[in-house]
C-alpha atoms as a PDB file:
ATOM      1  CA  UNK A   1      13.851  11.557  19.518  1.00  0.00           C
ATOM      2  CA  UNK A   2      11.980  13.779  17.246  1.00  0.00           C
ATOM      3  CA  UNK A   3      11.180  17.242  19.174  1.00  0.00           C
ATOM      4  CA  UNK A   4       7.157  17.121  18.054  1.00  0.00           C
ATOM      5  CA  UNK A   5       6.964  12.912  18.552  1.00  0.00           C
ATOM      6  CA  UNK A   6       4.260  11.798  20.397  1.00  0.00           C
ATOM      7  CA  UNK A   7       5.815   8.597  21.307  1.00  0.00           C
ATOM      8  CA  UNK A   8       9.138   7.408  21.212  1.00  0.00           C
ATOM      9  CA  UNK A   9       9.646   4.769  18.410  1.00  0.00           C
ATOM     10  CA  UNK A  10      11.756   2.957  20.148  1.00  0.00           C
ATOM     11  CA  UNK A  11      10.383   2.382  23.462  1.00  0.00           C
ATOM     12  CA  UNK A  12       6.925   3.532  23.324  1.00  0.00           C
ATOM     13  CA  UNK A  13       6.872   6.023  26.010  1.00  0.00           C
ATOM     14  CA  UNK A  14       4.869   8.981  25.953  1.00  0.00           C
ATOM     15  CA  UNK A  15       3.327  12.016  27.975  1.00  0.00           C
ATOM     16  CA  UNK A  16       0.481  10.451  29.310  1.00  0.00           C
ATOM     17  CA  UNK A  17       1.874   7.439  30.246  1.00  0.00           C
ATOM     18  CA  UNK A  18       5.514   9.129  31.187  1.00  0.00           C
ATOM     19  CA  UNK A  19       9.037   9.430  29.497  1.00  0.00           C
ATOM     20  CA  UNK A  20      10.896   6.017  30.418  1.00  0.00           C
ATOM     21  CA  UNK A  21      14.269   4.757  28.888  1.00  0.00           C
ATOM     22  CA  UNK A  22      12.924   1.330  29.367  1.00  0.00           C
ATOM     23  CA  UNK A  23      11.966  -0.615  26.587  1.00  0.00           C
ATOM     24  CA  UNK A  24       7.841  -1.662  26.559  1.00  0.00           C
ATOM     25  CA  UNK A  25       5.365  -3.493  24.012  1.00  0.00           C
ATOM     26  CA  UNK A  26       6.170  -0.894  21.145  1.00  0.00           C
ATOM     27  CA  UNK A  27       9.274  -2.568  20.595  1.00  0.00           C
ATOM     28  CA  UNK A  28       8.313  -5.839  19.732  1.00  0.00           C
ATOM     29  CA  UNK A  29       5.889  -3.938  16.659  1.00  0.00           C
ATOM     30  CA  UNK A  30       7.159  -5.014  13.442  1.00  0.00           C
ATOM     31  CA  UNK A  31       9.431  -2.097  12.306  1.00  0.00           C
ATOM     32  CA  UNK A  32       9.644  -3.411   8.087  1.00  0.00           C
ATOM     33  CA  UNK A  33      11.608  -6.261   6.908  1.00  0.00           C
ATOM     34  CA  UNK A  34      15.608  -6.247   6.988  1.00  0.00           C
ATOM     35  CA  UNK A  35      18.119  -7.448   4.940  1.00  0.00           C
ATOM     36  CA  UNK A  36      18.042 -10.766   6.404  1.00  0.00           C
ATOM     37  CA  UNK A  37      14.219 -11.574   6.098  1.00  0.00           C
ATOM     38  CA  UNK A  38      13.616 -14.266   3.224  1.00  0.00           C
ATOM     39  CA  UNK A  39      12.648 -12.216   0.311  1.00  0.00           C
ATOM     40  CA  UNK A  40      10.711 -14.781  -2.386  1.00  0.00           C
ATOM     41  CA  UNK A  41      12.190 -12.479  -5.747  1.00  0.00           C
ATOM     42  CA  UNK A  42       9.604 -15.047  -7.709  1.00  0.00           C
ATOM     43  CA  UNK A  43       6.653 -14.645  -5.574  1.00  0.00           C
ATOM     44  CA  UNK A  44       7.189 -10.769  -5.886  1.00  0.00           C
ATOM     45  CA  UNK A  45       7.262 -10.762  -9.644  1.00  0.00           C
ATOM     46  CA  UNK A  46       3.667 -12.558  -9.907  1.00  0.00           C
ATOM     47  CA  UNK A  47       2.602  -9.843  -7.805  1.00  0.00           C
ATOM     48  CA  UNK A  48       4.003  -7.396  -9.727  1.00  0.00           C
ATOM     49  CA  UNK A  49       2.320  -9.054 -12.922  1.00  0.00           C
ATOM     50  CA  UNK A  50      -1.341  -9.729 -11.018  1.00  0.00           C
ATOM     51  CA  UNK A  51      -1.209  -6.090 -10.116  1.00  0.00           C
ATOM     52  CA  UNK A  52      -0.712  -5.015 -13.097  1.00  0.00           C
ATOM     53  CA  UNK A  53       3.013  -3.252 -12.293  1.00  0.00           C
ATOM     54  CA  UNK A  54       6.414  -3.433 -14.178  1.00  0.00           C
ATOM     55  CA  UNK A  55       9.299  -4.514 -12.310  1.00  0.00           C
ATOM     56  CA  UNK A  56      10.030  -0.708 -11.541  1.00  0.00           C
ATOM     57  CA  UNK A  57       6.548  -0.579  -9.906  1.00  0.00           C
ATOM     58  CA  UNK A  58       4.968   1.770 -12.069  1.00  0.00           C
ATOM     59  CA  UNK A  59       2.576   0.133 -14.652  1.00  0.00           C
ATOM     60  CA  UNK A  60       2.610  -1.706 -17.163  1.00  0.00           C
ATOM     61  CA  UNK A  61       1.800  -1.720 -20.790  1.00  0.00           C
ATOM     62  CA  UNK A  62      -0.674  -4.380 -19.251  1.00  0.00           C
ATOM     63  CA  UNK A  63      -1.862  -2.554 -16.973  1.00  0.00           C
ATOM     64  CA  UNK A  64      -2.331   0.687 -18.746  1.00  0.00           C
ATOM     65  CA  UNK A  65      -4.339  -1.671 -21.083  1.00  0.00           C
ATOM     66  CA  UNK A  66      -6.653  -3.416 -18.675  1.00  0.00           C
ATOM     67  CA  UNK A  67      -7.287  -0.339 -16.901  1.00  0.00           C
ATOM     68  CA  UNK A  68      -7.965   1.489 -20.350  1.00  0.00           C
ATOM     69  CA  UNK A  69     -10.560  -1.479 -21.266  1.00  0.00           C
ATOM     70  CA  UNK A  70     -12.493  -1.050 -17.888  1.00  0.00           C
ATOM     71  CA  UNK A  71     -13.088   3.003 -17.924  1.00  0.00           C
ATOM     72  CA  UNK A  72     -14.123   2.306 -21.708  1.00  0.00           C
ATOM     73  CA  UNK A  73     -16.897  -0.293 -20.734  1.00  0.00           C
ATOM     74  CA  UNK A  74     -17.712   1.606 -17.646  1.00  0.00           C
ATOM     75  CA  UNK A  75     -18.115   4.648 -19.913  1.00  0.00           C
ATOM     76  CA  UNK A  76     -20.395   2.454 -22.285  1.00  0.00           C
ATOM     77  CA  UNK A  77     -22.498   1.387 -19.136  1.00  0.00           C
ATOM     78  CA  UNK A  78     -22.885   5.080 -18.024  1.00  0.00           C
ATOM     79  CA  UNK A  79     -24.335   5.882 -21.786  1.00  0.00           C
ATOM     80  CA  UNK A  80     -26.350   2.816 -22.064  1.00  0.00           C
ATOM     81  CA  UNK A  81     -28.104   4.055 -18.837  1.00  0.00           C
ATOM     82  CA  UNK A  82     -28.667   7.622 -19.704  1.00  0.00           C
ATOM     83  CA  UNK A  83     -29.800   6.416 -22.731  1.00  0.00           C
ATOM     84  CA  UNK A  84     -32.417   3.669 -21.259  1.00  0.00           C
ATOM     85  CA  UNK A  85     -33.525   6.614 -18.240  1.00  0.00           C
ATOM     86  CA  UNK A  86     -34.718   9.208 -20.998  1.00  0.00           C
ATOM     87  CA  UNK A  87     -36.433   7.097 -23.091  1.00  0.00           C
END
């Protein structure tokens, strides 16, 4: 167990409850998925495309675009206000 850990991950003990080598609710938490979980490879590529990432997880030309088009009309909103509040 890590020397500064404030609870084991394993069992879930800790110093306010006390140090026990028996196993309690903490190990039943979900710990990630393992090799043997289903993985969907097609339901994670349309994620990758709705979110806008390549299949590296960094993002797309896509992306980059739609993200590119949003700050521009943002940045037209923002004028088209200062403009309107000093008239």
């Amino acid at each position: 167990m890590p020397v500064r850990a404030l609870a084991c991950p394993e069992c879930g003990a800790d110093a306010e409850a006390g140090w026990s080598d028996e196993p309690s609710w903490a190990g039943a938490l979900p710990a990630g998925y393992s090799e043997d979980d289903d993985f969907d490879e097609e339901a994670y590529q349309e994620f990758l495309r709705r979110e806008g990432l390549s299949e590296d997880e960094r993002t797309s030309r896509a992306g980059q675009q739609r993200r590119g088009s949003v700050f521009v009309a943002l940045l037209l909103v923002i004028c088209g206000l200062l403009w309107l509040a000093s008239r």
